[in-house]
PDB file of N, CA and C in Angstrom:
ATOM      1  N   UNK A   1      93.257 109.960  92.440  1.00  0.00           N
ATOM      2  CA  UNK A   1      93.046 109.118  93.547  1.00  0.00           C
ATOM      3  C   UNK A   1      93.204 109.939  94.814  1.00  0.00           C
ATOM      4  N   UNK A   2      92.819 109.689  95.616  1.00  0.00           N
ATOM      5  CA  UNK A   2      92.498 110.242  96.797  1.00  0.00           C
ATOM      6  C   UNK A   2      92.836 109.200  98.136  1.00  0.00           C
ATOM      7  N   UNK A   3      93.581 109.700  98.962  1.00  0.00           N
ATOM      8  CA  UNK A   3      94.199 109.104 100.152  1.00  0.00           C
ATOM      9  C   UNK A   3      93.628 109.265 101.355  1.00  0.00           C
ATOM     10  N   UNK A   4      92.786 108.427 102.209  1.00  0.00           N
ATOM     11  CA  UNK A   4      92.409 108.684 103.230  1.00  0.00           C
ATOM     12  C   UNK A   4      92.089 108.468 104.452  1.00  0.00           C
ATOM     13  N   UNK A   5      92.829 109.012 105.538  1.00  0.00           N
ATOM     14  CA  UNK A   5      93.090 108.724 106.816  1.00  0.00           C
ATOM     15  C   UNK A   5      92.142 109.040 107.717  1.00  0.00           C
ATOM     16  N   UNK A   6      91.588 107.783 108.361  1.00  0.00           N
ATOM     17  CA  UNK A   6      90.571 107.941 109.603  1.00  0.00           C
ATOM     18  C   UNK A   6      89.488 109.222 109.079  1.00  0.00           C
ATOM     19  N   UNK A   7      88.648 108.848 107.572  1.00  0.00           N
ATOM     20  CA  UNK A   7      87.723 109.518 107.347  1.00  0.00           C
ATOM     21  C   UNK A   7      88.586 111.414 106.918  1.00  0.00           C
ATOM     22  N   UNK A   8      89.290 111.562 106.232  1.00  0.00           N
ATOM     23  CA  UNK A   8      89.749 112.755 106.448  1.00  0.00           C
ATOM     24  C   UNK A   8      90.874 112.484 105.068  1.00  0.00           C
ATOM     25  N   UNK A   9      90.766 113.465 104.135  1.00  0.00           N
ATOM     26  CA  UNK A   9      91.621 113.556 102.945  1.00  0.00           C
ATOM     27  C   UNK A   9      92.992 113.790 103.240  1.00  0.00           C
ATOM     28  N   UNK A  10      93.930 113.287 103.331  1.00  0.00           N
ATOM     29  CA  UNK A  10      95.467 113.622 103.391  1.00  0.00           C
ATOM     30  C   UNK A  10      96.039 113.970 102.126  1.00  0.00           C
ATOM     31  N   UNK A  11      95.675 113.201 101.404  1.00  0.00           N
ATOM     32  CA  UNK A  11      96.943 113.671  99.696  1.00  0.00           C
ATOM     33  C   UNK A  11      95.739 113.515  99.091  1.00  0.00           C
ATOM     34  N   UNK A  12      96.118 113.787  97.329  1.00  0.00           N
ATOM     35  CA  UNK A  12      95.382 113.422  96.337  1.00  0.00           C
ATOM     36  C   UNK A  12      96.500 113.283  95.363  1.00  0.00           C
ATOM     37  N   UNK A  13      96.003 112.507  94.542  1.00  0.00           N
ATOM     38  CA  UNK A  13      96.937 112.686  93.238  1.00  0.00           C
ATOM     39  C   UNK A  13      96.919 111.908  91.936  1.00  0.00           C
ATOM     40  N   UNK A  14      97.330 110.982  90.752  1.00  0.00           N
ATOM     41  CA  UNK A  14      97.686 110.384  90.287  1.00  0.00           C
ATOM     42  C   UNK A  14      98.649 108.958  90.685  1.00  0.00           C
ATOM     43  N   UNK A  15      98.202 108.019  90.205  1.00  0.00           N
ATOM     44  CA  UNK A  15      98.924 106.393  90.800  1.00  0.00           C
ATOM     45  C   UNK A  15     100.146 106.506  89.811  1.00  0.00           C
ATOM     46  N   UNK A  16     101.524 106.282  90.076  1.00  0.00           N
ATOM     47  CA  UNK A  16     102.267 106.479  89.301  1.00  0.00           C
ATOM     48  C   UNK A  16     102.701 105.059  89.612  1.00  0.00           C
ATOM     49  N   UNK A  17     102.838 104.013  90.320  1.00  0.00           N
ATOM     50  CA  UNK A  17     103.447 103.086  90.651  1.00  0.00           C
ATOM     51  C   UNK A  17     103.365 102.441  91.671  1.00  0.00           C
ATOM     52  N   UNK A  18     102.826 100.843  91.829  1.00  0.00           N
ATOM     53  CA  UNK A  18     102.553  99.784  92.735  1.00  0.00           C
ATOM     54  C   UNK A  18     103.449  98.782  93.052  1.00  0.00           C
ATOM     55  N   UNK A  19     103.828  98.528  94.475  1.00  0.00           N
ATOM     56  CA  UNK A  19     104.666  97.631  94.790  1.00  0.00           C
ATOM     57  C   UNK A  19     103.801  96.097  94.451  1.00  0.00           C
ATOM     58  N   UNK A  20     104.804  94.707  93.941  1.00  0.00           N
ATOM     59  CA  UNK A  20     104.116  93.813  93.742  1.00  0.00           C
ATOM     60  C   UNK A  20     103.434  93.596  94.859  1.00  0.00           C
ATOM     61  N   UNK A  21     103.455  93.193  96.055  1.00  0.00           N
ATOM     62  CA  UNK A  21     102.626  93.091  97.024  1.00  0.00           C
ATOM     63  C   UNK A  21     101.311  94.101  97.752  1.00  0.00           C
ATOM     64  N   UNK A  22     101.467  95.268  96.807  1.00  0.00           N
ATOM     65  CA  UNK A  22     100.169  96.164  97.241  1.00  0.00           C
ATOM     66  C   UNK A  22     100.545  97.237  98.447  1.00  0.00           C
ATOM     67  N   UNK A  23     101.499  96.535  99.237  1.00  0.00           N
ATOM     68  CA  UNK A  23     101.467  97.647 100.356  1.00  0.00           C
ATOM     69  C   UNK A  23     102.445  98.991 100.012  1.00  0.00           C
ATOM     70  N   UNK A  24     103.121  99.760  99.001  1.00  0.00           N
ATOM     71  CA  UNK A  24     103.605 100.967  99.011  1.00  0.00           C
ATOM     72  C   UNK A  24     103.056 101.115  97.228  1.00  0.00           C
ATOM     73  N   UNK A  25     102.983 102.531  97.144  1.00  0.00           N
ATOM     74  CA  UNK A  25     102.368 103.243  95.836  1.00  0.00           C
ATOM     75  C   UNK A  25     103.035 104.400  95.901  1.00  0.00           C
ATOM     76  N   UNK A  26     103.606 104.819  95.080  1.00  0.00           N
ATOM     77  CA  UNK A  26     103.498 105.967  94.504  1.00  0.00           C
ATOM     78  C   UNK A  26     102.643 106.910  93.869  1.00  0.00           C
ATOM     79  N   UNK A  27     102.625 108.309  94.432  1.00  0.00           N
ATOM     80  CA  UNK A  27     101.264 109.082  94.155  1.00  0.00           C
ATOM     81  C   UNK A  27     102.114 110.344  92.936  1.00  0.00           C
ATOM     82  N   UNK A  28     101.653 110.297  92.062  1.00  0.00           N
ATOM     83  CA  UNK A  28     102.326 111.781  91.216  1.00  0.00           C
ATOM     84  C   UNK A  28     101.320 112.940  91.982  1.00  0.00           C
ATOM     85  N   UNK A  29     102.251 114.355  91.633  1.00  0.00           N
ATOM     86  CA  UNK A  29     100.872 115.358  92.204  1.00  0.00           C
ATOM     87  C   UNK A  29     101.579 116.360  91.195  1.00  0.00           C
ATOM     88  N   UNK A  30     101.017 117.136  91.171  1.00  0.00           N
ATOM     89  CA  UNK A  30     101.097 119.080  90.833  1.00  0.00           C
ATOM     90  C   UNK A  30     101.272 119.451  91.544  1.00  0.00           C
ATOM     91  N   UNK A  31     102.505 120.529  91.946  1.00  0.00           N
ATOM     92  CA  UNK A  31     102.756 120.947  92.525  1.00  0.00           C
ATOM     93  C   UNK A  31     104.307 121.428  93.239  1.00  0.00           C
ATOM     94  N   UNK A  32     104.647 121.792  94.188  1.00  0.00           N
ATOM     95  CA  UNK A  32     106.313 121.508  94.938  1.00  0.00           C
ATOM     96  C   UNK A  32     106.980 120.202  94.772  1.00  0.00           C
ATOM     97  N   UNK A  33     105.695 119.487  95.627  1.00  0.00           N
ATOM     98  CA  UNK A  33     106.581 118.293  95.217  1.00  0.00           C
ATOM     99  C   UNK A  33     105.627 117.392  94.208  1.00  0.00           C
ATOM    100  N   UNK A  34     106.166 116.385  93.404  1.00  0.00           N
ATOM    101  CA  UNK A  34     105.850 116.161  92.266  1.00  0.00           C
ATOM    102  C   UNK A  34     105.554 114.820  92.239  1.00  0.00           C
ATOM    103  N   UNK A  35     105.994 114.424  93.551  1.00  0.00           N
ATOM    104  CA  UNK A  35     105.776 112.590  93.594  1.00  0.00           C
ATOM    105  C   UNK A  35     105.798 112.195  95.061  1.00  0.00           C
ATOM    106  N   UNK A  36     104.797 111.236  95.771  1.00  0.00           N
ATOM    107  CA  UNK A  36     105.010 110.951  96.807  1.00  0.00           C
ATOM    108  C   UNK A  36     104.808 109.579  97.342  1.00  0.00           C
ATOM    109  N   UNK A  37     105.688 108.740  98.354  1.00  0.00           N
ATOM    110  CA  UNK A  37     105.516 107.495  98.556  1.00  0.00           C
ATOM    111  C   UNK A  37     104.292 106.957  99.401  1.00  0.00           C
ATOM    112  N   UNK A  38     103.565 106.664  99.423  1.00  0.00           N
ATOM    113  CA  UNK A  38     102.210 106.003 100.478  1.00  0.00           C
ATOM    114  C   UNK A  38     102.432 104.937 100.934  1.00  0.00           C
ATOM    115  N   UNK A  39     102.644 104.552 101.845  1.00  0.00           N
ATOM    116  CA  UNK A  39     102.372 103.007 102.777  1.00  0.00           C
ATOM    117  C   UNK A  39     101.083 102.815 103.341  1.00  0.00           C
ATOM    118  N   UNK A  40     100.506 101.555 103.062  1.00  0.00           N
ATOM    119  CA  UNK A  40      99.491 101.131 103.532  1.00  0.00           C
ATOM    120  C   UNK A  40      99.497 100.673 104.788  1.00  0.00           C
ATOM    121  N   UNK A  41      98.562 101.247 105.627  1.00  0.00           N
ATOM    122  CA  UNK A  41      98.862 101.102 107.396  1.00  0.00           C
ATOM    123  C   UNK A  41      97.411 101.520 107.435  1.00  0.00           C
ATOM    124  N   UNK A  42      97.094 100.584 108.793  1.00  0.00           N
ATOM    125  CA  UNK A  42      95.890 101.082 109.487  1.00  0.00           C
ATOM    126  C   UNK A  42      95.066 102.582 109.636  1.00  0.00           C
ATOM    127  N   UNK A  43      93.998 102.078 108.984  1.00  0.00           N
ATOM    128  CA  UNK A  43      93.130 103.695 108.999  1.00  0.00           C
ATOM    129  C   UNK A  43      93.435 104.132 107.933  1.00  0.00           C
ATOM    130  N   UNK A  44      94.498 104.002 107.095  1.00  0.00           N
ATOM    131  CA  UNK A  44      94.327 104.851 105.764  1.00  0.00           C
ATOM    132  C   UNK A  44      93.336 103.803 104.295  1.00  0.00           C
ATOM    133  N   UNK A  45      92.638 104.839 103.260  1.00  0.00           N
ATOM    134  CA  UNK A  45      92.253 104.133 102.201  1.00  0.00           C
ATOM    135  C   UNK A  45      92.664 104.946 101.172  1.00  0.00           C
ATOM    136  N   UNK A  46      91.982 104.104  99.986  1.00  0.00           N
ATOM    137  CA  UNK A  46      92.532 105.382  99.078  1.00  0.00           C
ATOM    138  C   UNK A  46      91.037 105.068  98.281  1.00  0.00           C
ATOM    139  N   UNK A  47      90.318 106.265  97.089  1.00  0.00           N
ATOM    140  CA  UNK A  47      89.408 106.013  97.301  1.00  0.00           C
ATOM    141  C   UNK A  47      90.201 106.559  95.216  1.00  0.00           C
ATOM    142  N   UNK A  48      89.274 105.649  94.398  1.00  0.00           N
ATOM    143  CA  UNK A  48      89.558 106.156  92.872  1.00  0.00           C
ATOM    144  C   UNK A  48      88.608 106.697  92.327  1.00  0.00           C
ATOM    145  N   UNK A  49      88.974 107.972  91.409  1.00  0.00           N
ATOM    146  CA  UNK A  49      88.188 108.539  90.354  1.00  0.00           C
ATOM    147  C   UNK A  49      88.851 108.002  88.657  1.00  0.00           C
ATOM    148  N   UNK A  50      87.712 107.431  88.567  1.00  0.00           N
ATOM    149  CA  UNK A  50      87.992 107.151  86.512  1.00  0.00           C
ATOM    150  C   UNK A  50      88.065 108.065  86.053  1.00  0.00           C
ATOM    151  N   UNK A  51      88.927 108.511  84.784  1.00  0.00           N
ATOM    152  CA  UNK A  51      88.755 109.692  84.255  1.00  0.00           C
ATOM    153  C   UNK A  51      89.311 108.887  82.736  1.00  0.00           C
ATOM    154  N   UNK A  52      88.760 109.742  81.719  1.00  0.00           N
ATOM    155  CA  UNK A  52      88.160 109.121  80.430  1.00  0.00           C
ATOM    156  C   UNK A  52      90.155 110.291  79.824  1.00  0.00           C
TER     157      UNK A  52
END
Protein backbone atom coordinates (compact mmCIF):
# COMPACT_ATOMS: atom_id res chain seq x y z
CA UNK A 1 0.00 0.00 0.00
CA UNK A 2 1.11 3.22 -0.72
CA UNK A 3 0.51 6.57 1.26
CA UNK A 4 -0.17 9.71 -0.34
CA UNK A 5 0.17 13.27 0.39
CA UNK A 6 -1.03 16.15 -1.84
CA UNK A 7 -0.20 13.92 -5.01
CA UNK A 8 3.36 12.85 -3.76
CA UNK A 9 4.40 9.27 -2.17
CA UNK A 10 5.32 9.61 1.57
CA UNK A 11 5.54 5.87 2.93
CA UNK A 12 4.82 2.57 1.39
CA UNK A 13 4.31 -0.55 3.01
CA UNK A 14 2.11 -3.43 4.19
CA UNK A 15 -1.49 -2.81 6.28
CA UNK A 16 -0.74 -4.41 9.49
CA UNK A 17 -3.74 -2.97 11.41
CA UNK A 18 -7.07 -0.75 11.30
CA UNK A 19 -8.62 1.32 13.87
CA UNK A 20 -12.51 0.43 14.15
CA UNK A 21 -13.40 3.77 12.92
CA UNK A 22 -10.93 3.95 9.85
CA UNK A 23 -9.08 6.97 10.86
CA UNK A 24 -5.43 5.45 12.19
CA UNK A 25 -3.61 2.23 10.42
CA UNK A 26 -0.76 0.77 10.90
CA UNK A 27 1.78 0.38 8.04
CA UNK A 28 4.52 -2.69 8.43
CA UNK A 29 7.73 -1.79 6.25
CA UNK A 30 11.36 -3.29 5.62
CA UNK A 31 13.61 -1.72 6.87
CA UNK A 32 15.03 0.57 10.26
CA UNK A 33 11.96 0.96 11.23
CA UNK A 34 9.60 -1.89 10.93
CA UNK A 35 6.16 -0.44 11.66
CA UNK A 36 4.52 2.85 11.34
CA UNK A 37 1.33 4.71 12.62
CA UNK A 38 -0.76 6.78 9.76
CA UNK A 39 -3.55 9.17 10.62
CA UNK A 40 -5.98 10.08 8.23
CA UNK A 41 -5.98 13.96 7.70
CA UNK A 42 -6.57 16.13 4.85
CA UNK A 43 -4.64 15.63 1.57
CA UNK A 44 -3.38 12.32 2.42
CA UNK A 45 -4.68 8.85 0.49
CA UNK A 46 -3.53 5.67 0.42
CA UNK A 47 -3.67 3.96 -2.80
CA UNK A 48 -3.68 -0.47 -2.77
CA UNK A 49 -1.75 -3.03 -4.68
CA UNK A 50 -3.31 -6.81 -4.64
CA UNK A 51 -0.75 -9.18 -4.50
CA UNK A 52 -1.60 -12.97 -5.03
Amino acid sequence: MQVWRYNEVVDQGCVESVTYDGKVLWLAQSGPIERRLVEKERGTGLRIRLVD
